[in-house]
N, C-alpha and C. Protein backbone atom coordinates (compact mmCIF):
# COMPACT_ATOMS: atom_id res chain seq x y z
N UNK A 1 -23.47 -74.96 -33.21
CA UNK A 1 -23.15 -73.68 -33.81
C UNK A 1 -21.71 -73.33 -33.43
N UNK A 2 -20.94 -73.25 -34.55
CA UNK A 2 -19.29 -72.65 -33.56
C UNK A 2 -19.22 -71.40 -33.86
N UNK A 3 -18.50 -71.06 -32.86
CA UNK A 3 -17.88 -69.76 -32.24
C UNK A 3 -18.21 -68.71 -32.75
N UNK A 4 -18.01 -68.49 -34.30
CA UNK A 4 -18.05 -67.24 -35.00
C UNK A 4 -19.31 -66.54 -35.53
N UNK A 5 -20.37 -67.78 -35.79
CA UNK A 5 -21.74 -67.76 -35.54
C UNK A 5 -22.26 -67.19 -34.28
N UNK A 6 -21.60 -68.27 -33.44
CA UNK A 6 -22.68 -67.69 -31.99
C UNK A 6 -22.22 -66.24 -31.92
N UNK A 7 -20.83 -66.26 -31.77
CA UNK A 7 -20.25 -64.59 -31.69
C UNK A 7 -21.51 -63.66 -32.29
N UNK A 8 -21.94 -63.80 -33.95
CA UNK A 8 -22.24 -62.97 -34.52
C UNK A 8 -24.03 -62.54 -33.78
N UNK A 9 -24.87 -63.81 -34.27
CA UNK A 9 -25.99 -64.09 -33.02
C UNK A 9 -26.09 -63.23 -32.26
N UNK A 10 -25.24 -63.43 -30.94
CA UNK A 10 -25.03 -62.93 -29.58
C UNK A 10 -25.09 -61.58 -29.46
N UNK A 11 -24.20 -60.83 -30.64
CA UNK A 11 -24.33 -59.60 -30.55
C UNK A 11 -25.58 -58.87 -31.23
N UNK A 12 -25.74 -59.70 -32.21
CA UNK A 12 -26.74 -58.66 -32.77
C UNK A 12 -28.17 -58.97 -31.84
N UNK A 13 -28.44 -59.60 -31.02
CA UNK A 13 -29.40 -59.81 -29.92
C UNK A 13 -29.19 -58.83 -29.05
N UNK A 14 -28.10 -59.08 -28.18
CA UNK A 14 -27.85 -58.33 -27.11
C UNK A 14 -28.06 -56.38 -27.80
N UNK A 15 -27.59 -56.16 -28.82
CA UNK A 15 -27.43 -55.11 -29.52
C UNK A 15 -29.11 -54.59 -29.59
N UNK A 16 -30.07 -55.54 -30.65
CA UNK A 16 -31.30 -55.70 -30.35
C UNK A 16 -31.72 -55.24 -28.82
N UNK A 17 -31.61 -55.88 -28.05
CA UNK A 17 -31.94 -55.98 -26.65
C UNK A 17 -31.55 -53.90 -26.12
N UNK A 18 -30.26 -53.64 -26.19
CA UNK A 18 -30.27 -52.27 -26.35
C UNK A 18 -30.92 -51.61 -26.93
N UNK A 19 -30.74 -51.28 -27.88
CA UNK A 19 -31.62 -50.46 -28.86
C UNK A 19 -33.00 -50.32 -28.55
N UNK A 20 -33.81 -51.61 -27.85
CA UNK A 20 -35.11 -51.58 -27.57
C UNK A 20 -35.64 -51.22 -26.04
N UNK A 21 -33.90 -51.17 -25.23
CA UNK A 21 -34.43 -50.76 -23.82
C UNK A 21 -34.12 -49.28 -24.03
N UNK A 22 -33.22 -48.65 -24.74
CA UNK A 22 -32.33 -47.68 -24.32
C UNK A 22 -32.91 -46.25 -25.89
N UNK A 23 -32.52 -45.16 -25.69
CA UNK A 23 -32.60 -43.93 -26.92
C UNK A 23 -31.93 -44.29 -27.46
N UNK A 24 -31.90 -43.54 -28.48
CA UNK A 24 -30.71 -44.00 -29.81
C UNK A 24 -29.25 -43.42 -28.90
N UNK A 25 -28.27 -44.31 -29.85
CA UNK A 25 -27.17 -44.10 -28.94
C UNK A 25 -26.17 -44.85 -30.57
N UNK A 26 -25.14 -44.00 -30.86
CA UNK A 26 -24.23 -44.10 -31.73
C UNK A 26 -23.42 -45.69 -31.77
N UNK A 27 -23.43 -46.58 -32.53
CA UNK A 27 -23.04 -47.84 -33.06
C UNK A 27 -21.57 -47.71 -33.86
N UNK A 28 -20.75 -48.31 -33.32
CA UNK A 28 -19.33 -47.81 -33.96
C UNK A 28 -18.91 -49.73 -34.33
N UNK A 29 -18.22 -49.59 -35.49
CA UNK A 29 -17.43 -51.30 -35.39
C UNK A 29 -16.11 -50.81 -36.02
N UNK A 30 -15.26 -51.78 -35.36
CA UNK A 30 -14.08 -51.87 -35.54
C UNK A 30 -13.47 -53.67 -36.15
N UNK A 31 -12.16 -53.10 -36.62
CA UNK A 31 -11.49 -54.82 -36.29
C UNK A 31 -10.36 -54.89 -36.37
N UNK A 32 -9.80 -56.22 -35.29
CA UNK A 32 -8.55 -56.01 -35.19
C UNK A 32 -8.32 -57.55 -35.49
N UNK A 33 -6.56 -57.76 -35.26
CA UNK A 33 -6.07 -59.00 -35.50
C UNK A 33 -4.86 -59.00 -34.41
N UNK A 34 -5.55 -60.17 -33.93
CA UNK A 34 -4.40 -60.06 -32.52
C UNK A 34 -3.83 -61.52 -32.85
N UNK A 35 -2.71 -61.66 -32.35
CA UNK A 35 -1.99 -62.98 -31.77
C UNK A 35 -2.27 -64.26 -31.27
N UNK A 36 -2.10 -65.30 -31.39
CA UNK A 36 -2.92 -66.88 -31.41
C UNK A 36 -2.99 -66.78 -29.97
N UNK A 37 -2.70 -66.45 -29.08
CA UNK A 37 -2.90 -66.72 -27.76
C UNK A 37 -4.29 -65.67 -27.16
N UNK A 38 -3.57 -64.34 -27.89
CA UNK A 38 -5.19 -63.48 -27.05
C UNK A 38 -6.41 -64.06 -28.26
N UNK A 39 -6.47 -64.34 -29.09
CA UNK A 39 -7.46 -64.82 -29.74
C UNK A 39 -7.41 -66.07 -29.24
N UNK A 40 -7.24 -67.00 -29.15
CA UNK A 40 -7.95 -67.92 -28.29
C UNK A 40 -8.53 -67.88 -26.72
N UNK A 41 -7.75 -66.48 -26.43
CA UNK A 41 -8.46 -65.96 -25.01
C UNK A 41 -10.11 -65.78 -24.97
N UNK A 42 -9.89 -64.61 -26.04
CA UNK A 42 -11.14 -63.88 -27.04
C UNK A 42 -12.17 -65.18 -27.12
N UNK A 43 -11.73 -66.26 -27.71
CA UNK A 43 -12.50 -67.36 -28.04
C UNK A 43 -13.30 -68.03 -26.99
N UNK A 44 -12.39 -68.54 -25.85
CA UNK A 44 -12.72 -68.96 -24.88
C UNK A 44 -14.08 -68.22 -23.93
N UNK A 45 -13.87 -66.42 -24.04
CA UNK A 45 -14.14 -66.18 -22.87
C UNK A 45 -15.94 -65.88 -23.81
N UNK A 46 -16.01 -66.00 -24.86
CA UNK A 46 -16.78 -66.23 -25.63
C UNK A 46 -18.36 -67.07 -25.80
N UNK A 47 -17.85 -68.26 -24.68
CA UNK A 47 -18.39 -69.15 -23.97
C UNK A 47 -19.12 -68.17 -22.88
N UNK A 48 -19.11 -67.40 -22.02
CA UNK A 48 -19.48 -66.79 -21.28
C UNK A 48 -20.73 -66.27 -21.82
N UNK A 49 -20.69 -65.23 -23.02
CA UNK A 49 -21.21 -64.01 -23.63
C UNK A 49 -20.30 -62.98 -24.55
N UNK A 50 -20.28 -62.76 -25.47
CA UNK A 50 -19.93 -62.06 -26.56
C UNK A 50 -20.14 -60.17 -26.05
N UNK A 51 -21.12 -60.09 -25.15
CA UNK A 51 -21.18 -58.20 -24.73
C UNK A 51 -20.55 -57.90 -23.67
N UNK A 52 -20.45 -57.25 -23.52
CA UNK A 52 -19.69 -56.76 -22.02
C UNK A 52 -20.40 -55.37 -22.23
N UNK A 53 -20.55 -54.73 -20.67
CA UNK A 53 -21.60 -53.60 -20.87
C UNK A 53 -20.85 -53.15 -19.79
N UNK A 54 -20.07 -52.51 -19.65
CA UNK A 54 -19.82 -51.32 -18.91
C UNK A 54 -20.48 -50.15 -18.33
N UNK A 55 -20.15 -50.13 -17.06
CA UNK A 55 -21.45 -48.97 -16.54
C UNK A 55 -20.59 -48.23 -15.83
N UNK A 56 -20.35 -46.92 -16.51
CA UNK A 56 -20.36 -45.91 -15.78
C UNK A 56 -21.04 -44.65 -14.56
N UNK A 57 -20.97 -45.38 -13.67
CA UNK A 57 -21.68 -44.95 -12.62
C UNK A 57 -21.34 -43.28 -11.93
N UNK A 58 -22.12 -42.40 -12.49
CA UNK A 58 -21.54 -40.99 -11.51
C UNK A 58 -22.22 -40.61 -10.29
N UNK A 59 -21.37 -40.12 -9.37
CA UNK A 59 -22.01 -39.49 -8.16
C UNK A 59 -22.37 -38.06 -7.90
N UNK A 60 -22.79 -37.43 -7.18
CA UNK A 60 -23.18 -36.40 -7.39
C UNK A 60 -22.93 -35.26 -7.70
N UNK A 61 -21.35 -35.64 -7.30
CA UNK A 61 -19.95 -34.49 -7.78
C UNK A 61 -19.32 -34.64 -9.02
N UNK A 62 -19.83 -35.87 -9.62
CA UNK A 62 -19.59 -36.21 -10.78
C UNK A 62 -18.48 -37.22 -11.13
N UNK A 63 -17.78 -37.44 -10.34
CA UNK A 63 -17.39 -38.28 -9.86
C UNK A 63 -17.72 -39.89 -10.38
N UNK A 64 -16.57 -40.88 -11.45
CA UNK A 64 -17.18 -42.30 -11.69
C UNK A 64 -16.76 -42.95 -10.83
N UNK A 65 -17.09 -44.10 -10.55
CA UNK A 65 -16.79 -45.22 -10.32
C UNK A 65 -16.03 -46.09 -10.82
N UNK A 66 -14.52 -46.63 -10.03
CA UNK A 66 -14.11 -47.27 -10.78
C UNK A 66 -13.40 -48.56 -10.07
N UNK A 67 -13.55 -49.75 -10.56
CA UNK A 67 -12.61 -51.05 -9.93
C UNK A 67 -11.24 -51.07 -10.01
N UNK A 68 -10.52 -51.26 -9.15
CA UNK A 68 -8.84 -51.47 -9.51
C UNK A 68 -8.95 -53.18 -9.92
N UNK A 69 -8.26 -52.98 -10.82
CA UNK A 69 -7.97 -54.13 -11.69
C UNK A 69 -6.50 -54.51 -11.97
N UNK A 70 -5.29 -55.14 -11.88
CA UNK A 70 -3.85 -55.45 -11.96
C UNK A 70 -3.58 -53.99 -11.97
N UNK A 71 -4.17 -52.94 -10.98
CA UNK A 71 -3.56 -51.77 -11.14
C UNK A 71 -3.79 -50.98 -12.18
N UNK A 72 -5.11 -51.13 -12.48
CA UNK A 72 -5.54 -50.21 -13.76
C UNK A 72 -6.87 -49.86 -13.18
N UNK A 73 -7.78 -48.99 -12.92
CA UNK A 73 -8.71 -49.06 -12.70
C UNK A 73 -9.66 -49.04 -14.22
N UNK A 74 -10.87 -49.59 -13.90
CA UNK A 74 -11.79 -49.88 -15.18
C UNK A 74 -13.34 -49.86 -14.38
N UNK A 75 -13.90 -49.49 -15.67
CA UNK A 75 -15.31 -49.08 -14.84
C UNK A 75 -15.95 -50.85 -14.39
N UNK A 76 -17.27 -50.75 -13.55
CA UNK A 76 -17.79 -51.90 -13.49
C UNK A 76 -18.75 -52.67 -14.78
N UNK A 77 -18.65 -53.88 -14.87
CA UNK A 77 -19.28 -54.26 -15.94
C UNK A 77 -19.33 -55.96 -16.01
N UNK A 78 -20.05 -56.15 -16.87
CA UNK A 78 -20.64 -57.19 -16.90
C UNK A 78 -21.04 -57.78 -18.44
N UNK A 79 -20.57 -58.93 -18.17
CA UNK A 79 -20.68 -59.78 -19.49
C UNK A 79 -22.23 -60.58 -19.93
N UNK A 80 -22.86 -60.40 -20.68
CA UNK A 80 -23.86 -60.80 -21.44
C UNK A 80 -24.17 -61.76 -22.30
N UNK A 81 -25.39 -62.38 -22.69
CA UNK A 81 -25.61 -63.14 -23.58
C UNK A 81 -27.11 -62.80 -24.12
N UNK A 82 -27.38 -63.41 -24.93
CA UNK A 82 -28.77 -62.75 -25.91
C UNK A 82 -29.85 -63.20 -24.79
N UNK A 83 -30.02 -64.11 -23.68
CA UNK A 83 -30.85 -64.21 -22.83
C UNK A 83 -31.01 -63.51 -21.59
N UNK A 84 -29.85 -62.52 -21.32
CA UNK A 84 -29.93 -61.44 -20.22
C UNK A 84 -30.90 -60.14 -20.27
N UNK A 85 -31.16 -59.96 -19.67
CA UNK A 85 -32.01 -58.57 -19.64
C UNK A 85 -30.68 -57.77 -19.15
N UNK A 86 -30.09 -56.84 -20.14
CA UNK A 86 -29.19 -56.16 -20.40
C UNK A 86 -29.34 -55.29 -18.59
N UNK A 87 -30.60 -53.78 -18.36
CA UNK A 87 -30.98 -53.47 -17.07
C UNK A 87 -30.70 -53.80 -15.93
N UNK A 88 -31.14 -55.10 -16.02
CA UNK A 88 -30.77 -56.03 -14.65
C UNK A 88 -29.98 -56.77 -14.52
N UNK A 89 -29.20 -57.40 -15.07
CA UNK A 89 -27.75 -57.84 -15.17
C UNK A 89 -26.69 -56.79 -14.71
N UNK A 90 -26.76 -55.31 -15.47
CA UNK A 90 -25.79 -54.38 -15.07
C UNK A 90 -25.83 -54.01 -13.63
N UNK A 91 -27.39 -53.65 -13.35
CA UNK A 91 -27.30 -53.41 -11.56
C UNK A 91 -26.92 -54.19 -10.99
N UNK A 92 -27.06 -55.39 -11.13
CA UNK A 92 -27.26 -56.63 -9.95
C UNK A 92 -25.62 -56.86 -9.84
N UNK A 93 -24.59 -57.00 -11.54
CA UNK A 93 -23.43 -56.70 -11.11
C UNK A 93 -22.47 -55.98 -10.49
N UNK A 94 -23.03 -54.61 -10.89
CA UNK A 94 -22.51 -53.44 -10.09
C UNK A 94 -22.82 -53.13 -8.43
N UNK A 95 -24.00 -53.76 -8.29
CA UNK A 95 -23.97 -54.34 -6.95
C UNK A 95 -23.72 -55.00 -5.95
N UNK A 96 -23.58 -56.12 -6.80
CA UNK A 96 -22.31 -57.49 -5.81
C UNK A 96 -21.16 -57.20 -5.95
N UNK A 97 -20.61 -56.57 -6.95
CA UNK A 97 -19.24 -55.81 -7.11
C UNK A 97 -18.95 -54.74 -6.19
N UNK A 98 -19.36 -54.08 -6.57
CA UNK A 98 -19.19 -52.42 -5.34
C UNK A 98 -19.60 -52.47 -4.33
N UNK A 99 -21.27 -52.93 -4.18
CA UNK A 99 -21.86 -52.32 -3.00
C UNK A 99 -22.74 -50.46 -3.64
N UNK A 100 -22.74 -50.88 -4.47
CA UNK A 100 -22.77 -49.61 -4.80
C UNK A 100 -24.49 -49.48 -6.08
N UNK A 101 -25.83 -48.85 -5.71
CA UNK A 101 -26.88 -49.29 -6.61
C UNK A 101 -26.73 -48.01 -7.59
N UNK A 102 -27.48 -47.71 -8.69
CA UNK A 102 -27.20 -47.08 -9.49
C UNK A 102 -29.01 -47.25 -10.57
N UNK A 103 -29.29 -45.67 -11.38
CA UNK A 103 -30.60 -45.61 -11.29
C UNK A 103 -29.63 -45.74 -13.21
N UNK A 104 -30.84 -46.53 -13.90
CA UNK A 104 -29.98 -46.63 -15.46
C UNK A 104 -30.09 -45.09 -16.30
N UNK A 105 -28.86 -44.79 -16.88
CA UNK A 105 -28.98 -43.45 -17.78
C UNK A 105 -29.69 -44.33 -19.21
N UNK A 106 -28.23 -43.76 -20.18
CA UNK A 106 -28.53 -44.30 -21.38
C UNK A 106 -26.99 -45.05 -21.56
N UNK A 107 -27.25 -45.28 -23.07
CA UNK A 107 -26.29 -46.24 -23.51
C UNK A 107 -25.53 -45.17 -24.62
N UNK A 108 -24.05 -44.77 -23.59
CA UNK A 108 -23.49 -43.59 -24.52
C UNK A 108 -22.81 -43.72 -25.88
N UNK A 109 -22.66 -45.55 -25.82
CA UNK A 109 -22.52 -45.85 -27.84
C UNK A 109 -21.80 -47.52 -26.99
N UNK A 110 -22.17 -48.13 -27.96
CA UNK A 110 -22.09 -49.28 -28.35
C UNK A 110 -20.76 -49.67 -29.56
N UNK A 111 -20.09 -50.84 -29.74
CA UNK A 111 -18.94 -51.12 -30.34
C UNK A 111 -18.55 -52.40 -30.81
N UNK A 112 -18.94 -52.23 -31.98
CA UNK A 112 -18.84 -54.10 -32.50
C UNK A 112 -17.18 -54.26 -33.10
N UNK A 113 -16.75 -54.94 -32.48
CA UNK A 113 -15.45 -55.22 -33.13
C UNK A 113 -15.22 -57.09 -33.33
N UNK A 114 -14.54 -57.14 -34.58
CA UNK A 114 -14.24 -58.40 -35.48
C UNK A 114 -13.33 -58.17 -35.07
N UNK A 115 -12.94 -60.26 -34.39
CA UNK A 115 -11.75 -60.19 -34.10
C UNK A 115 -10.49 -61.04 -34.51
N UNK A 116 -9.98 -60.84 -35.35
CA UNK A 116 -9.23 -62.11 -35.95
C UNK A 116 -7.70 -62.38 -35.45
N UNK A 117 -8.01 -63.72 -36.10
CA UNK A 117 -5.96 -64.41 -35.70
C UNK A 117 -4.99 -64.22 -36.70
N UNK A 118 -4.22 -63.64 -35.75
CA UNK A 118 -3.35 -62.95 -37.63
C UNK A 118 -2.70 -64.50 -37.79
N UNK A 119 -3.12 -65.59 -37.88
CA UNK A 119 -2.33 -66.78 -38.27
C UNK A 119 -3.26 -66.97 -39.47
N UNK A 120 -4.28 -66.34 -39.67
CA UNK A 120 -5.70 -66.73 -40.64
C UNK A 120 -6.51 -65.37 -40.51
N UNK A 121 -5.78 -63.93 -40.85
CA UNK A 121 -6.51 -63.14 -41.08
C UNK A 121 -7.97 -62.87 -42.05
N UNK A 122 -8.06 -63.78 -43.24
CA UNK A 122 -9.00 -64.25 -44.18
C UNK A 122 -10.09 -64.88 -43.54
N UNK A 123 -10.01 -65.20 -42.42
CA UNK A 123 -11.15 -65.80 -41.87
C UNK A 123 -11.86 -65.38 -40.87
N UNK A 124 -13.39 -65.67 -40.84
CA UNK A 124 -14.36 -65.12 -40.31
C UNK A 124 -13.78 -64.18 -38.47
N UNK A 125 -14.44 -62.92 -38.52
CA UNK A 125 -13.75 -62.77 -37.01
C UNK A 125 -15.03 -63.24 -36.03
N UNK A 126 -14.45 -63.24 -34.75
CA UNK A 126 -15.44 -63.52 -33.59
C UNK A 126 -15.40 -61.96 -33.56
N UNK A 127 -16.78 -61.99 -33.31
CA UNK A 127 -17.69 -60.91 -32.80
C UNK A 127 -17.55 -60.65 -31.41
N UNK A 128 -17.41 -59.11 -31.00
CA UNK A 128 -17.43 -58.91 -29.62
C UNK A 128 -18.51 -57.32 -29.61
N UNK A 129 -19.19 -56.99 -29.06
CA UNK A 129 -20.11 -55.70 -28.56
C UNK A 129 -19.36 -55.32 -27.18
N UNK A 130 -19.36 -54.43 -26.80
CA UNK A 130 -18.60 -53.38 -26.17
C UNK A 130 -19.53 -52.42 -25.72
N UNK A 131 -20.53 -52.13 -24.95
CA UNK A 131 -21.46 -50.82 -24.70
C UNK A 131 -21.43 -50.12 -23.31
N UNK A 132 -21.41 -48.79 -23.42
CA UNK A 132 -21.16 -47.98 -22.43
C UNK A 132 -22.22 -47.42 -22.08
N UNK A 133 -22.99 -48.21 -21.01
CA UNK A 133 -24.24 -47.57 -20.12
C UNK A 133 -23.92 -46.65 -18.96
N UNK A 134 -24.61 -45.11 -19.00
CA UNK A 134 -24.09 -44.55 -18.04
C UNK A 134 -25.68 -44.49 -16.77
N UNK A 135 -24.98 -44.18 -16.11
CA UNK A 135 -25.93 -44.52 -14.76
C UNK A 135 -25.74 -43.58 -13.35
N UNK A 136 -26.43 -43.04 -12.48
CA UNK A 136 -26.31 -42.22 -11.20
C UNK A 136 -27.02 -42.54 -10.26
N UNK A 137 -25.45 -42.47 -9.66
CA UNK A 137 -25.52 -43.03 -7.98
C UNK A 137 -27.13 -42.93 -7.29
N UNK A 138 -27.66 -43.71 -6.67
CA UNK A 138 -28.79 -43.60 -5.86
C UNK A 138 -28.32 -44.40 -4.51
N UNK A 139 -27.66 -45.18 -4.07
CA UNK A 139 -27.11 -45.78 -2.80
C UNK A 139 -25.95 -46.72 -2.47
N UNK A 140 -25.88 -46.79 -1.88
CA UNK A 140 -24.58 -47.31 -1.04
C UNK A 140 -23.39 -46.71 -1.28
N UNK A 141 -21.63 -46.94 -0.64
CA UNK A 141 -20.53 -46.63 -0.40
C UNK A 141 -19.74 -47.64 -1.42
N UNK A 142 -19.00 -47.28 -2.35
CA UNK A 142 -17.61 -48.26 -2.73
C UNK A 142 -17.16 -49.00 -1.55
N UNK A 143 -17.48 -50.45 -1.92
CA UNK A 143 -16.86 -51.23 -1.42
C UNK A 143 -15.18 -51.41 -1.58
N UNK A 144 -14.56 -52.76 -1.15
CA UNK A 144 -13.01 -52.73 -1.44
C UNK A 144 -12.64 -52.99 -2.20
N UNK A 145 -11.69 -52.28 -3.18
CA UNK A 145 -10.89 -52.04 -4.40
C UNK A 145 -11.84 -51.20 -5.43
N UNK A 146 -12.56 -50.72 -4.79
CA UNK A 146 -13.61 -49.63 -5.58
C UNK A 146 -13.49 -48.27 -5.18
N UNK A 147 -13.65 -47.14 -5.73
CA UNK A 147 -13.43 -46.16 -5.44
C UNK A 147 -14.35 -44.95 -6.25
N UNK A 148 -14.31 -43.53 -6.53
CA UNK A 148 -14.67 -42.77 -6.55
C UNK A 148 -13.59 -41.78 -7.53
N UNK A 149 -13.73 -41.78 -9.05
CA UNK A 149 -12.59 -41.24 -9.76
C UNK A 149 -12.70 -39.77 -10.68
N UNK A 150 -12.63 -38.48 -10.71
CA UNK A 150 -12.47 -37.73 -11.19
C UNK A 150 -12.48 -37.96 -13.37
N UNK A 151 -11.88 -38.68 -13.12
CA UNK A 151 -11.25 -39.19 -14.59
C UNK A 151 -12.03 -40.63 -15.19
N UNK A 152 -13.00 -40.67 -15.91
CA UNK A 152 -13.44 -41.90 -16.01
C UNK A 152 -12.39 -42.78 -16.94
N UNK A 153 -12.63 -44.09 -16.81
CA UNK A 153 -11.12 -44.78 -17.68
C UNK A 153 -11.75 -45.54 -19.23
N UNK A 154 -10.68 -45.44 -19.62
CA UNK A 154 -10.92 -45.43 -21.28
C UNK A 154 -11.37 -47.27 -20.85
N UNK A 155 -12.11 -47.39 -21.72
CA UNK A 155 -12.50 -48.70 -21.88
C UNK A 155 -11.58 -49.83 -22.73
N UNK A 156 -11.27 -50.91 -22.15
CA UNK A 156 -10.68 -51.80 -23.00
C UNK A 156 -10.77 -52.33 -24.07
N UNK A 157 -10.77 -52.76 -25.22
CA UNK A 157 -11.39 -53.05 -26.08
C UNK A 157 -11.57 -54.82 -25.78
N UNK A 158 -10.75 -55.18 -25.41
CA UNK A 158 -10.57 -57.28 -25.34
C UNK A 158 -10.41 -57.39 -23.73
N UNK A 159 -10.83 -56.47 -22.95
CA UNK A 159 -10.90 -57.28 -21.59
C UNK A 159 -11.78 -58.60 -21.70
């Protein structure tokens, strides 16, 4: 199966897989056309899992959670495939990551974006899902390069 298939697959599973753990929660798609190098990034990292699920974790002050990343902070999250149990994948990451456990909210919207090579905009895009699970603190301390942020951070679209 190449790339643009599995891409498509992947998401609408993992998407599936939401929808059936989580309340309704708003479905947005987009598409862009990036440059032969981040699209073959896109491609590559593709191999992994096509979702990435972001979890916004608040504490009791309200307060998110966030990773420093090249100096950007970004919430914690975790990449998927149609065989993950969406639930337990997000804790278990946000856990070896932070140090930090977290009880599941909901899924505050989901984001399918097509992604094409402007060398061959006419052709099929790879599929990427994008979903923002929010979640509250139940134990442990931010570990290192983790912290405690007033401001939650806009989500990337092609991390």
């Amino acid at each position: 199966m190449d790339t643009v298939a599995r891409s498509r697959d992947q998401v609408e599973a993992v998407l599936a897989t939401l929808e059936a753990s989580y309340d309704a929660f708003p479905v947005n798609q987009t598409s862009v056309t990036v440059p032969p190098a981040l699209f073959e990034a896109v491609s590559e990292r593709c191999r992994a899992g096509t979702a990435r699920i972001d979890v916004y974790v608040r504490d009791d002050r309200g307060r998110v959670l966030v990773v420093e990343r090249d100096d950007d902070p970004v919430a914690p999250s975790v990449v998927v495939d149609r065989a993950a149990s969406v639930p337990d994948r997000a804790r278990d990451a946000v856990r070896s990551r932070t140090g930090v456990e977290f009880a599941d909210g909901a899924v505050r919207e989901a984001t399918i974006a097509g992604v094409r090579d402007e060398r061959d905009p006419d052709a099929d895009p790879i599929y990427r899902l994008i979903a923002l699970l929010d979640g509250e603190h139940v134990a442990g301390d931010p570990g290192p390069r983790t912290c405690w942020t007033a401001e939650p951070p806009v989500p990337p679209l092609l991390r």
